[in-house]
C-alpha atoms as a PDB file:
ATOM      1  CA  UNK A   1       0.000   0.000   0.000  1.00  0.00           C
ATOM      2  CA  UNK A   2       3.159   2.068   0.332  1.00  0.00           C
ATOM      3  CA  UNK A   3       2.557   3.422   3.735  1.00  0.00           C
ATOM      4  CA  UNK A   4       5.095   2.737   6.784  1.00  0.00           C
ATOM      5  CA  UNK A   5       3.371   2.173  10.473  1.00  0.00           C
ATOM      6  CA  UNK A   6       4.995   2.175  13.622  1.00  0.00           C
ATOM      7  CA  UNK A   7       3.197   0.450  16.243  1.00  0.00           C
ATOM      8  CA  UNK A   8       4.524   1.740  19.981  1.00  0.00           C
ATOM      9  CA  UNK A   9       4.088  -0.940  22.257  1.00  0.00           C
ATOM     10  CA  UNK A  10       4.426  -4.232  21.685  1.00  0.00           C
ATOM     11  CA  UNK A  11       2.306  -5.631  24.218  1.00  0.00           C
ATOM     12  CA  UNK A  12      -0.018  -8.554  23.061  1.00  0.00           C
ATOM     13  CA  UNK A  13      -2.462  -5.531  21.227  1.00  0.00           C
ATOM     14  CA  UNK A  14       0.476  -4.451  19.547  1.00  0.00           C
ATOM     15  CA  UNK A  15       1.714  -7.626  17.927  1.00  0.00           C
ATOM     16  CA  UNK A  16      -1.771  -8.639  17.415  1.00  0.00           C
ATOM     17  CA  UNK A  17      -2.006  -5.774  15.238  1.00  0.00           C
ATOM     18  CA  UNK A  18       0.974  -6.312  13.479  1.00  0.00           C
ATOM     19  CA  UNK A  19       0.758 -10.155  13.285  1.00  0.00           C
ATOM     20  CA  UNK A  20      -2.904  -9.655  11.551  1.00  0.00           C
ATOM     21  CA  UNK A  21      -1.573  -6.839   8.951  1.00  0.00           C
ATOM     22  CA  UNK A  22       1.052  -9.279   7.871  1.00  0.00           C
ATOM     23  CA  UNK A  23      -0.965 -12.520   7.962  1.00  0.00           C
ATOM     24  CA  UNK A  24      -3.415 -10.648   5.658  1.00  0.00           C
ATOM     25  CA  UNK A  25      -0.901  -9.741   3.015  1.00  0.00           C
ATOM     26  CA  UNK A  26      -2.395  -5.676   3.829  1.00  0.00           C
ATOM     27  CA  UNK A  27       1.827  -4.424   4.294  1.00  0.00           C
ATOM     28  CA  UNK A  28       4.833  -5.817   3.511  1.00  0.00           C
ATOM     29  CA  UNK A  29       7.006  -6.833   7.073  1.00  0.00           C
ATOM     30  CA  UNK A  30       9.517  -4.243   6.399  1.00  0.00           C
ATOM     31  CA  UNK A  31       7.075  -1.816   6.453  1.00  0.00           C
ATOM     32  CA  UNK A  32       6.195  -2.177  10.085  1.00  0.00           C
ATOM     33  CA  UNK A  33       8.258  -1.021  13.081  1.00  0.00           C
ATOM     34  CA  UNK A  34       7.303  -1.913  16.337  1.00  0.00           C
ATOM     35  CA  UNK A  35       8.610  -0.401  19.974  1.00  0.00           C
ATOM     36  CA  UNK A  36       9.280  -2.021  23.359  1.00  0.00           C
ATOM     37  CA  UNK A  37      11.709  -1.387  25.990  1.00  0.00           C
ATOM     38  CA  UNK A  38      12.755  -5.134  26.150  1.00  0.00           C
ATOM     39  CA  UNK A  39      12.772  -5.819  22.331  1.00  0.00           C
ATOM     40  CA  UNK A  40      13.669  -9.197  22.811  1.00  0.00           C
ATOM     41  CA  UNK A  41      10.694 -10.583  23.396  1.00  0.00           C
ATOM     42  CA  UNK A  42       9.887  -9.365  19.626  1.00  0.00           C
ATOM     43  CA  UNK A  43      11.810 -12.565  17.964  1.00  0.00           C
ATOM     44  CA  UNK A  44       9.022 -13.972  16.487  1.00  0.00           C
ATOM     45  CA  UNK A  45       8.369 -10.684  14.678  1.00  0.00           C
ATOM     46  CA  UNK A  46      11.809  -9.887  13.718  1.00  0.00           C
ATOM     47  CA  UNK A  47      12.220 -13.444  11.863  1.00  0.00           C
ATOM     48  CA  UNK A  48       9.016 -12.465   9.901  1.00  0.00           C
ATOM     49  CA  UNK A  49      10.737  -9.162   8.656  1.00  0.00           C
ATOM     50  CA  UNK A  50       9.184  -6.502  11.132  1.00  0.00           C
ATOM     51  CA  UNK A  51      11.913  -3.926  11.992  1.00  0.00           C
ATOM     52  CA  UNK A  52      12.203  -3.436  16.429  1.00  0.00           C
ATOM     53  CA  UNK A  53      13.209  -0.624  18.121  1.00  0.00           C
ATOM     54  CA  UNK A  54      13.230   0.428  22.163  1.00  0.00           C
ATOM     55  CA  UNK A  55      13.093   4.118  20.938  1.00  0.00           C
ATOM     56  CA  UNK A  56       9.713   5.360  19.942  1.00  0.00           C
ATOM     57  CA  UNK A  57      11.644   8.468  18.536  1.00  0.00           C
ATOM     58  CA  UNK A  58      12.581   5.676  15.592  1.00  0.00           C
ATOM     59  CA  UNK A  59       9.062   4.472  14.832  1.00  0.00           C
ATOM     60  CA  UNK A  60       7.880   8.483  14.711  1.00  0.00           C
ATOM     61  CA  UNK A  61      11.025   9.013  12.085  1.00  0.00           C
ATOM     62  CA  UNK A  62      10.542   5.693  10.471  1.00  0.00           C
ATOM     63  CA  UNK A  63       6.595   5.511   9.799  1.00  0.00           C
ATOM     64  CA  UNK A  64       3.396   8.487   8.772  1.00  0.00           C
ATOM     65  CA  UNK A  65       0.861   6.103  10.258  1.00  0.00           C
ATOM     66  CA  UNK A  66       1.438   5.646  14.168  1.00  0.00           C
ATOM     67  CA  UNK A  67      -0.560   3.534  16.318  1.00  0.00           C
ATOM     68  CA  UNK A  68      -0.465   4.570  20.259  1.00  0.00           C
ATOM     69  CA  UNK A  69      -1.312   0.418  21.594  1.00  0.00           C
ATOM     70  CA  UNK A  70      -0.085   1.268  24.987  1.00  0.00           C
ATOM     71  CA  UNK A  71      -1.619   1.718  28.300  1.00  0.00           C
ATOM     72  CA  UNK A  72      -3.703   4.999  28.702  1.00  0.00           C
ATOM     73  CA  UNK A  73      -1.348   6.238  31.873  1.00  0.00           C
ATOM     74  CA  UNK A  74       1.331   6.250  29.337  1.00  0.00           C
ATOM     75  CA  UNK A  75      -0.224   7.894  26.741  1.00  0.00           C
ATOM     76  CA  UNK A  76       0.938  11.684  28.022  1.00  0.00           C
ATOM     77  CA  UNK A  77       4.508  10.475  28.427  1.00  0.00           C
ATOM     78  CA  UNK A  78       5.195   9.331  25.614  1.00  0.00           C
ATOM     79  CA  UNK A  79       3.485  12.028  23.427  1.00  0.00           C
ATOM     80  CA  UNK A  80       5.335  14.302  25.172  1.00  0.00           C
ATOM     81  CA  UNK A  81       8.734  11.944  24.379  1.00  0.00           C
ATOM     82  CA  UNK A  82       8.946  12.142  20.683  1.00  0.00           C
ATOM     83  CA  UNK A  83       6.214  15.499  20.078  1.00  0.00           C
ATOM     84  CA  UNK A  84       9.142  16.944  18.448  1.00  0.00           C
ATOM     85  CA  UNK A  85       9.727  14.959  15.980  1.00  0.00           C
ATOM     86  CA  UNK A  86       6.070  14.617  14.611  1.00  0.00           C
ATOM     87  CA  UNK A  87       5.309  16.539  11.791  1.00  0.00           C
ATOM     88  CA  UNK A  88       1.412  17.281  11.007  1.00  0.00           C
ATOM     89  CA  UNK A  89       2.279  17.083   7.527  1.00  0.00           C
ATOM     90  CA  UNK A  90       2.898  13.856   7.576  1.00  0.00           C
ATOM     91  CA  UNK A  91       1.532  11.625  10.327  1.00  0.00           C
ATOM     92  CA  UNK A  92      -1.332  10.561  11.081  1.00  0.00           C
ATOM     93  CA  UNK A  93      -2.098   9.232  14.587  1.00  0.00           C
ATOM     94  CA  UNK A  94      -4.234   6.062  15.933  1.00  0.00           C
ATOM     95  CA  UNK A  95      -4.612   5.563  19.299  1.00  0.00           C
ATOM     96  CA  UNK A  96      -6.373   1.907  20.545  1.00  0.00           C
ATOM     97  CA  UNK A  97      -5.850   3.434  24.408  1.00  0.00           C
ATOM     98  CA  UNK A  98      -8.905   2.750  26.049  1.00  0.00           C
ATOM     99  CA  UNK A  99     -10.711   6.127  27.633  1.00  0.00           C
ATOM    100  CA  UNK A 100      -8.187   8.344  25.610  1.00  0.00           C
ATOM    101  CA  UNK A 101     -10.609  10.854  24.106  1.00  0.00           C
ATOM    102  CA  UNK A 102      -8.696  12.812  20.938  1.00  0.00           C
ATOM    103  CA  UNK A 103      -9.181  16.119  23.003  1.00  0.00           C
ATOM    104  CA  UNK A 104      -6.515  14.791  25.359  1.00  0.00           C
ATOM    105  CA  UNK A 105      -4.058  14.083  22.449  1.00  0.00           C
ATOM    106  CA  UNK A 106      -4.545  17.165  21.264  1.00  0.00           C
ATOM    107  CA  UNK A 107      -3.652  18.917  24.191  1.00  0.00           C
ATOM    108  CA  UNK A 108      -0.227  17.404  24.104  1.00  0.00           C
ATOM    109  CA  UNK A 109       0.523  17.766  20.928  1.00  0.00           C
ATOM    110  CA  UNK A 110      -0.506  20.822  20.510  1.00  0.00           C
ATOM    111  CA  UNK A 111      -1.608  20.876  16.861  1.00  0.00           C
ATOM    112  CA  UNK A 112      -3.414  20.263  14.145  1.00  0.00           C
ATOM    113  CA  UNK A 113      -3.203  16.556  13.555  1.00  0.00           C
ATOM    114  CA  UNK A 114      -5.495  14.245  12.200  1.00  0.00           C
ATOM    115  CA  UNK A 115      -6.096  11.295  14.716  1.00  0.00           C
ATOM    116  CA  UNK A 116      -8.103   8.382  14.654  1.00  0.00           C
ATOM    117  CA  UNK A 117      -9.504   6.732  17.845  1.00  0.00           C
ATOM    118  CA  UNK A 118      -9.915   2.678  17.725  1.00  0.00           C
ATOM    119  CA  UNK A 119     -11.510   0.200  20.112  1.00  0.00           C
ATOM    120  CA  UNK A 120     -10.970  -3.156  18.917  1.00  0.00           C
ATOM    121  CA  UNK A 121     -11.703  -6.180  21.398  1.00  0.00           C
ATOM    122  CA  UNK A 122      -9.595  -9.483  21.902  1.00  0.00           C
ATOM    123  CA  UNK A 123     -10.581 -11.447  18.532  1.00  0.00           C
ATOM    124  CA  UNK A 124      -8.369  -8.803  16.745  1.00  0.00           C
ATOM    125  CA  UNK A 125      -5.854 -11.985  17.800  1.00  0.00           C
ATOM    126  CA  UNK A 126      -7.263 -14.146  15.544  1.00  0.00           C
ATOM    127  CA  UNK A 127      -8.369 -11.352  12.845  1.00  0.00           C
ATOM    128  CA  UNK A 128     -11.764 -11.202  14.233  1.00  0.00           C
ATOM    129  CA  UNK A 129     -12.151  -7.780  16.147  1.00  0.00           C
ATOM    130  CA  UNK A 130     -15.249  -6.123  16.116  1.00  0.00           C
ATOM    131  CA  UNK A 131     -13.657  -2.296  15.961  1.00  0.00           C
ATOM    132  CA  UNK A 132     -15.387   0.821  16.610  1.00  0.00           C
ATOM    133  CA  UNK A 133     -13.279   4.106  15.289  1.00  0.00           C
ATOM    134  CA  UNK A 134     -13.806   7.896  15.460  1.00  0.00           C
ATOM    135  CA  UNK A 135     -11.626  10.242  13.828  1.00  0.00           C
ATOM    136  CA  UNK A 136     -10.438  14.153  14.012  1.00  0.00           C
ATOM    137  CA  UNK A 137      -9.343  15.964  11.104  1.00  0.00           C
ATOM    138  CA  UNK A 138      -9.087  13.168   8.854  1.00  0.00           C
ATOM    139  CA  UNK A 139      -9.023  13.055   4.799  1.00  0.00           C
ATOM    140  CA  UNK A 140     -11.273  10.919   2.856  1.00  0.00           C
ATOM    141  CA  UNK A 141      -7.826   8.712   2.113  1.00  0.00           C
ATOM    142  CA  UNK A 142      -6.935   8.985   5.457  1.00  0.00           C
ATOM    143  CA  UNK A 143     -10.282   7.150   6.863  1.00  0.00           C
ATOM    144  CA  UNK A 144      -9.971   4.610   3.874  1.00  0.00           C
ATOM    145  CA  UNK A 145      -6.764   3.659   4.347  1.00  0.00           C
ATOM    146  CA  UNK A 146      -7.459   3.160   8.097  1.00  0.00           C
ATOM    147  CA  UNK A 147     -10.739   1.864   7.265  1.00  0.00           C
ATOM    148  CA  UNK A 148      -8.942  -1.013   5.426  1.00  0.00           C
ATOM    149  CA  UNK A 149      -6.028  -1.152   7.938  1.00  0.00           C
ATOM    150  CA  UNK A 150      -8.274  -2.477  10.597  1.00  0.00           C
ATOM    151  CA  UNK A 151     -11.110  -4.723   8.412  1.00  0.00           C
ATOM    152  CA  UNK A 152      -7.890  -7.395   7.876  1.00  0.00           C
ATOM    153  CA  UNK A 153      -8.363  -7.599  11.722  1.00  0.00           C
ATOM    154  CA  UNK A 154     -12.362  -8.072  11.702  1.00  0.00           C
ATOM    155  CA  UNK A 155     -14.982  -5.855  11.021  1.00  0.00           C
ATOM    156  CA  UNK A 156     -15.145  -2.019  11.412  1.00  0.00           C
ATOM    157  CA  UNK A 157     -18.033   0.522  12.071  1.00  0.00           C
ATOM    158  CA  UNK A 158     -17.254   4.442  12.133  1.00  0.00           C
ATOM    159  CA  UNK A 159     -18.923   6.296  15.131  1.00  0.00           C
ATOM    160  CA  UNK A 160     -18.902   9.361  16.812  1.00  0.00           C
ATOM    161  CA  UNK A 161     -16.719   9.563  19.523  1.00  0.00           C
ATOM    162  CA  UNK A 162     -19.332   9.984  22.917  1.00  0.00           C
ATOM    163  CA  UNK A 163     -19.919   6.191  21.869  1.00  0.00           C
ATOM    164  CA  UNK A 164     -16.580   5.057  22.632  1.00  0.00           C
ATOM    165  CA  UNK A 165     -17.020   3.904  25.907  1.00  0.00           C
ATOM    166  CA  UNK A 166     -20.427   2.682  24.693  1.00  0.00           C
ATOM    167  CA  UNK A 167     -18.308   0.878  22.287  1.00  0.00           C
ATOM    168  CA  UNK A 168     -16.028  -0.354  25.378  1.00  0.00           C
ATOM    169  CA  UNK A 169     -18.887  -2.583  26.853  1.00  0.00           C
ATOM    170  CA  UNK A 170     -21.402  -3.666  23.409  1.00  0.00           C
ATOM    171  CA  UNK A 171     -17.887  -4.694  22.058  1.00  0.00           C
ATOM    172  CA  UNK A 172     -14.971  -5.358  24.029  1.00  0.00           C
ATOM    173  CA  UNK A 173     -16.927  -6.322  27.699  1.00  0.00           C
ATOM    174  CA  UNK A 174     -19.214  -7.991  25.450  1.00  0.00           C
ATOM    175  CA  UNK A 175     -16.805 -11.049  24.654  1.00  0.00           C
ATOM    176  CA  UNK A 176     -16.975 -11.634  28.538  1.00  0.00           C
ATOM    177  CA  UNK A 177     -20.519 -11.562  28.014  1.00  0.00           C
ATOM    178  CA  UNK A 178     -20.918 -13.760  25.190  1.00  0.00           C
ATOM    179  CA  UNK A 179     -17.989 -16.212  26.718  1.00  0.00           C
ATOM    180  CA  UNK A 180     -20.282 -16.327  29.857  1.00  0.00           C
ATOM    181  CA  UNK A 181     -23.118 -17.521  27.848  1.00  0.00           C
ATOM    182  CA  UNK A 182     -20.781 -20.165  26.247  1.00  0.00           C
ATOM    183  CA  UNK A 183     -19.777 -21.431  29.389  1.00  0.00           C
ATOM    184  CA  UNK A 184     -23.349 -21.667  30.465  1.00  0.00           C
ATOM    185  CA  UNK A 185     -24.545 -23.426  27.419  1.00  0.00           C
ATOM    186  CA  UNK A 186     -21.353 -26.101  27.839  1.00  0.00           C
ATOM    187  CA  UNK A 187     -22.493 -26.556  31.693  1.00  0.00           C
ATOM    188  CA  UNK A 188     -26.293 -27.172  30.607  1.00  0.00           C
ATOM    189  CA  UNK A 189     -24.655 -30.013  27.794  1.00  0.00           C
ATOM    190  CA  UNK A 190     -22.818 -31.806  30.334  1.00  0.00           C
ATOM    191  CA  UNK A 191     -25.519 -32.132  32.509  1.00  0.00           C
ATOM    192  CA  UNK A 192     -28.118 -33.530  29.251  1.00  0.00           C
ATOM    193  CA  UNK A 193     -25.413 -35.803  28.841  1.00  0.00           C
ATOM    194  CA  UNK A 194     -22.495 -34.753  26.254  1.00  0.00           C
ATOM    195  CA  UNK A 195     -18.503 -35.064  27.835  1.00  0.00           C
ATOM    196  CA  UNK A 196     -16.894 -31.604  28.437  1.00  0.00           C
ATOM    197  CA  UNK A 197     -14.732 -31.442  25.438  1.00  0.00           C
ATOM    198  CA  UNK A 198     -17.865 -32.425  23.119  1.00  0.00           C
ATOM    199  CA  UNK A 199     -20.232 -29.843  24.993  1.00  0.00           C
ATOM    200  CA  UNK A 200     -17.429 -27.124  24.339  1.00  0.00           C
ATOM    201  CA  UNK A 201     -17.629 -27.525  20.694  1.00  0.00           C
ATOM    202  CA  UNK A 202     -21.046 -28.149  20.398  1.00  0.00           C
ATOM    203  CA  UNK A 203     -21.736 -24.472  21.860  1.00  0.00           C
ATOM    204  CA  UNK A 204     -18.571 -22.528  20.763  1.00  0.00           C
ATOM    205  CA  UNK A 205     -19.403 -23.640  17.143  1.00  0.00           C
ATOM    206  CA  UNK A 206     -23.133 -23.325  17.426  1.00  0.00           C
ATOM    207  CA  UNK A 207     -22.774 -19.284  18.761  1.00  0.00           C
ATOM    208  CA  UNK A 208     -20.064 -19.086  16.432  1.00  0.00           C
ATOM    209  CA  UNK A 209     -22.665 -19.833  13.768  1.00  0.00           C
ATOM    210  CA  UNK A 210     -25.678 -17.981  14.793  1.00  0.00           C
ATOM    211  CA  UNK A 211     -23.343 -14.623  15.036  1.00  0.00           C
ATOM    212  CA  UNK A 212     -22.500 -15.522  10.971  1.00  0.00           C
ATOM    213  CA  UNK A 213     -26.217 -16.164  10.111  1.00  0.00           C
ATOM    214  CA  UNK A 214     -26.529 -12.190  11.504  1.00  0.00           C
ATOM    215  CA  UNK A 215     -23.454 -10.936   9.630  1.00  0.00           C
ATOM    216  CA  UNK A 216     -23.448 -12.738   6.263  1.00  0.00           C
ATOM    217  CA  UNK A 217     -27.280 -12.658   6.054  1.00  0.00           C
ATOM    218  CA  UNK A 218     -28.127  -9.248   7.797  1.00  0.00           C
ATOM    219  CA  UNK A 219     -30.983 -10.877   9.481  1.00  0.00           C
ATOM    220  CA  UNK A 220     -32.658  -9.850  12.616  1.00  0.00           C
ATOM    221  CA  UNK A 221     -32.097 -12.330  15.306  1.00  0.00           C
ATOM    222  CA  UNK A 222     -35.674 -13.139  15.318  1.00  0.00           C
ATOM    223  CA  UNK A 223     -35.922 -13.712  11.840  1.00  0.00           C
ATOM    224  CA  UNK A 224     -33.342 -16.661  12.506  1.00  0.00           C
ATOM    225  CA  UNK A 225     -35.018 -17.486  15.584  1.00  0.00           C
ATOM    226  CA  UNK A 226     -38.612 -17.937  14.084  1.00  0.00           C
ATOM    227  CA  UNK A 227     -36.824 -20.433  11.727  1.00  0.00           C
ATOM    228  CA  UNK A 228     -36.237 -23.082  14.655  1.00  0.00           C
ATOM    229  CA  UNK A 229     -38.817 -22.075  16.761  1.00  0.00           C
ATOM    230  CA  UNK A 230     -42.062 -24.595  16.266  1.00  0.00           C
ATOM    231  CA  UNK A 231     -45.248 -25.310  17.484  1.00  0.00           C
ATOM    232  CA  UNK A 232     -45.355 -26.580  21.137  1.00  0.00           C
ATOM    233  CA  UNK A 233     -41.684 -27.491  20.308  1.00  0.00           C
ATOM    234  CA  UNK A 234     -38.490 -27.723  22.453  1.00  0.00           C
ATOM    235  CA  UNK A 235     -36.807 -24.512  21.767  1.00  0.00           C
ATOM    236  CA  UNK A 236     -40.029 -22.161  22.222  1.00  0.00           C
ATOM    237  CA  UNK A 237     -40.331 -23.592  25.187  1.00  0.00           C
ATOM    238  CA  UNK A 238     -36.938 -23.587  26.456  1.00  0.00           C
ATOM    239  CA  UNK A 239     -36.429 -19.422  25.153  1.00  0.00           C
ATOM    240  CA  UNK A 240     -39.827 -18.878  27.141  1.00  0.00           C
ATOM    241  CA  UNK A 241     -38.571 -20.590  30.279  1.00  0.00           C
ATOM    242  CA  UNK A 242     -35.049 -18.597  29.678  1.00  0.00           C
ATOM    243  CA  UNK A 243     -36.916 -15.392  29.641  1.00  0.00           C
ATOM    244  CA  UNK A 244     -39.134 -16.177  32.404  1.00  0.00           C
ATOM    245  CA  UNK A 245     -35.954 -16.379  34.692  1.00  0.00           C
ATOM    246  CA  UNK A 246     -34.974 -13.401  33.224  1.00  0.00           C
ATOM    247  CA  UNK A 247     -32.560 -13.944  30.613  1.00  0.00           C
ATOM    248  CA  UNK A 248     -33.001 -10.882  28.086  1.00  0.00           C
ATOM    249  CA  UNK A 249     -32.708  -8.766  31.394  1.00  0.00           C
ATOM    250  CA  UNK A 250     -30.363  -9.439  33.217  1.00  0.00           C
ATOM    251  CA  UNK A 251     -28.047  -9.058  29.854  1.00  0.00           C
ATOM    252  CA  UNK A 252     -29.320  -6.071  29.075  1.00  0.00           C
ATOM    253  CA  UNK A 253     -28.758  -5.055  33.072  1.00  0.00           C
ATOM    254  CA  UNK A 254     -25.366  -6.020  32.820  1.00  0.00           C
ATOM    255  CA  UNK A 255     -24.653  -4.138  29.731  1.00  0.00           C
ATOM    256  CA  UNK A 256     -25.874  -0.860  31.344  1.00  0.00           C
ATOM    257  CA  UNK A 257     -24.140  -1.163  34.893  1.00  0.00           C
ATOM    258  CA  UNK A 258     -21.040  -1.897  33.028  1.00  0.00           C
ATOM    259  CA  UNK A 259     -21.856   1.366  31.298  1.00  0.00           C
ATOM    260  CA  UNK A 260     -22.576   3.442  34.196  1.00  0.00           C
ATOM    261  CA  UNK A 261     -19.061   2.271  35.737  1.00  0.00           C
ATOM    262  CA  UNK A 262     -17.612   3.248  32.742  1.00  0.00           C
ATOM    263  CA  UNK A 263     -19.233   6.966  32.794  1.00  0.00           C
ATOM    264  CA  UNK A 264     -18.690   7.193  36.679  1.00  0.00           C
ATOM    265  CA  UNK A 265     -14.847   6.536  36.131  1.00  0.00           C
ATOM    266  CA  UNK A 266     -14.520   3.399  37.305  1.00  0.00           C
END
């Protein structure tokens, strides 16, 4: 694509992102730098081609697209290390630091920059992130090319940034959530009869293909629902039972305490 990006931090968000980018074919190795003060825990990276550094003053010279995957508390400290060698000409900054609203960056820098804000979740591991991005200043190539950057790591949605920390518990929380159910449907298998190992496939693979019914169809869940759902059957009577325990609420509770944390400040 011709672009350089330097990712600072190489945490396990970090190499994610730069493991995905390369597995997808989206940027050549050499093209990536990638910072951490103990670089040798990067081998894996280097043999694939990915250049290392422990200075992020090198990734800032090296690269015009800059991803900030490191902790929010360090976020001001290490602006504040290489601000003088950014140029708003020709970088372009991406911070996945969770509660880091642009307005913060901004302040540090001190300029006009464009900056894009991303919340992926876990899956971005495995290339299948659900991430939710906002942006500040940004071209129309700008927003493609991240656009692009982060759909070889899952899907992508663009939305305004007072839904980030929305964003935070619908998309990165809600793995917990949808783990939890998992769990709960591999508990309920054992006990109808299926070994451990069998339940956990049975209900890893049969969420795993409900969620795709939704995303390659764009179906409503009930639409998919009414399709298994018969007369005096098992599975109307086992989602009625489910919601007379309280099922739909108590999700939907736990979604919007998690929220209200989130908007309290923890």
């Amino acid at each position: 694509m011709g672009h350089k990006i330097a990712i600072i931090g190489g945490g396990n968000l970090g190499t994610a992102i730069a493991e995905g980018l390369i597995e997808s074919g989206f940027i050549e190795p050499g093209n990536i730098m990638i910072t951490k003060r103990n670089t040798s825990t990067l081998t894996k990276l280097v043999e694939r081609g990915v250049i290392t550094s422990s200075d992020n003053n090198d990734a800032v010279k090296f690269a015009d697209y800059i991803i900030l995957a490191i902790k929010p508390f360090q976020i001001k400290d290490v602006l504040n290390d290489v601000k003088a060698n950014l140029d708003s000409r020709k970088h372009v900054l991406i911070s996945v630091a969770t509660g880091v609203w642009i307005k913060d960056i901004l302040e540090i820098l001190e300029g006009p920059f464009a900056i894009f804000r991303a919340m992926p979740n876990t899956a971005i591991a495995i290339q299948e992130s659900m991430t939710c991005i906002c942006s500040y200043q940004a071209t129309n190539d700008q927003t493609k090319y991240i656009s692009d950057l982060f759909s070889q790591l899952g899907r992508v949605t663009f939305i305004e940034e007072k839904l980030m920390d929305a964003a935070t518990v619908l998309a990165a929380s809600g793995t917990a959530f949808a783990l939890r159910f998992i769990r709960a449907d591999i508990q309920a298998g054992i006990e109808i009869g299926f070994s451990a190992a069998t339940a956990a496939l049975i209900a890893a693979q049969t969420a795993k293909g409900a969620a795709d019914l939704l995303l390659k169809r764009n179906t409503h869940p009930e639409q998919e629902i009414d399709k298994v759902t018969t007369p005096k059957g098992c599975t109307i009577a086992g989602l009625n039972e489910m919601e007379h325990q309280g099922f739909s609420s108590s999700l939907i509770k736990g979604i919007t305490v998690s929220y209200k944390k989130i908007l309290s400040g923890m």
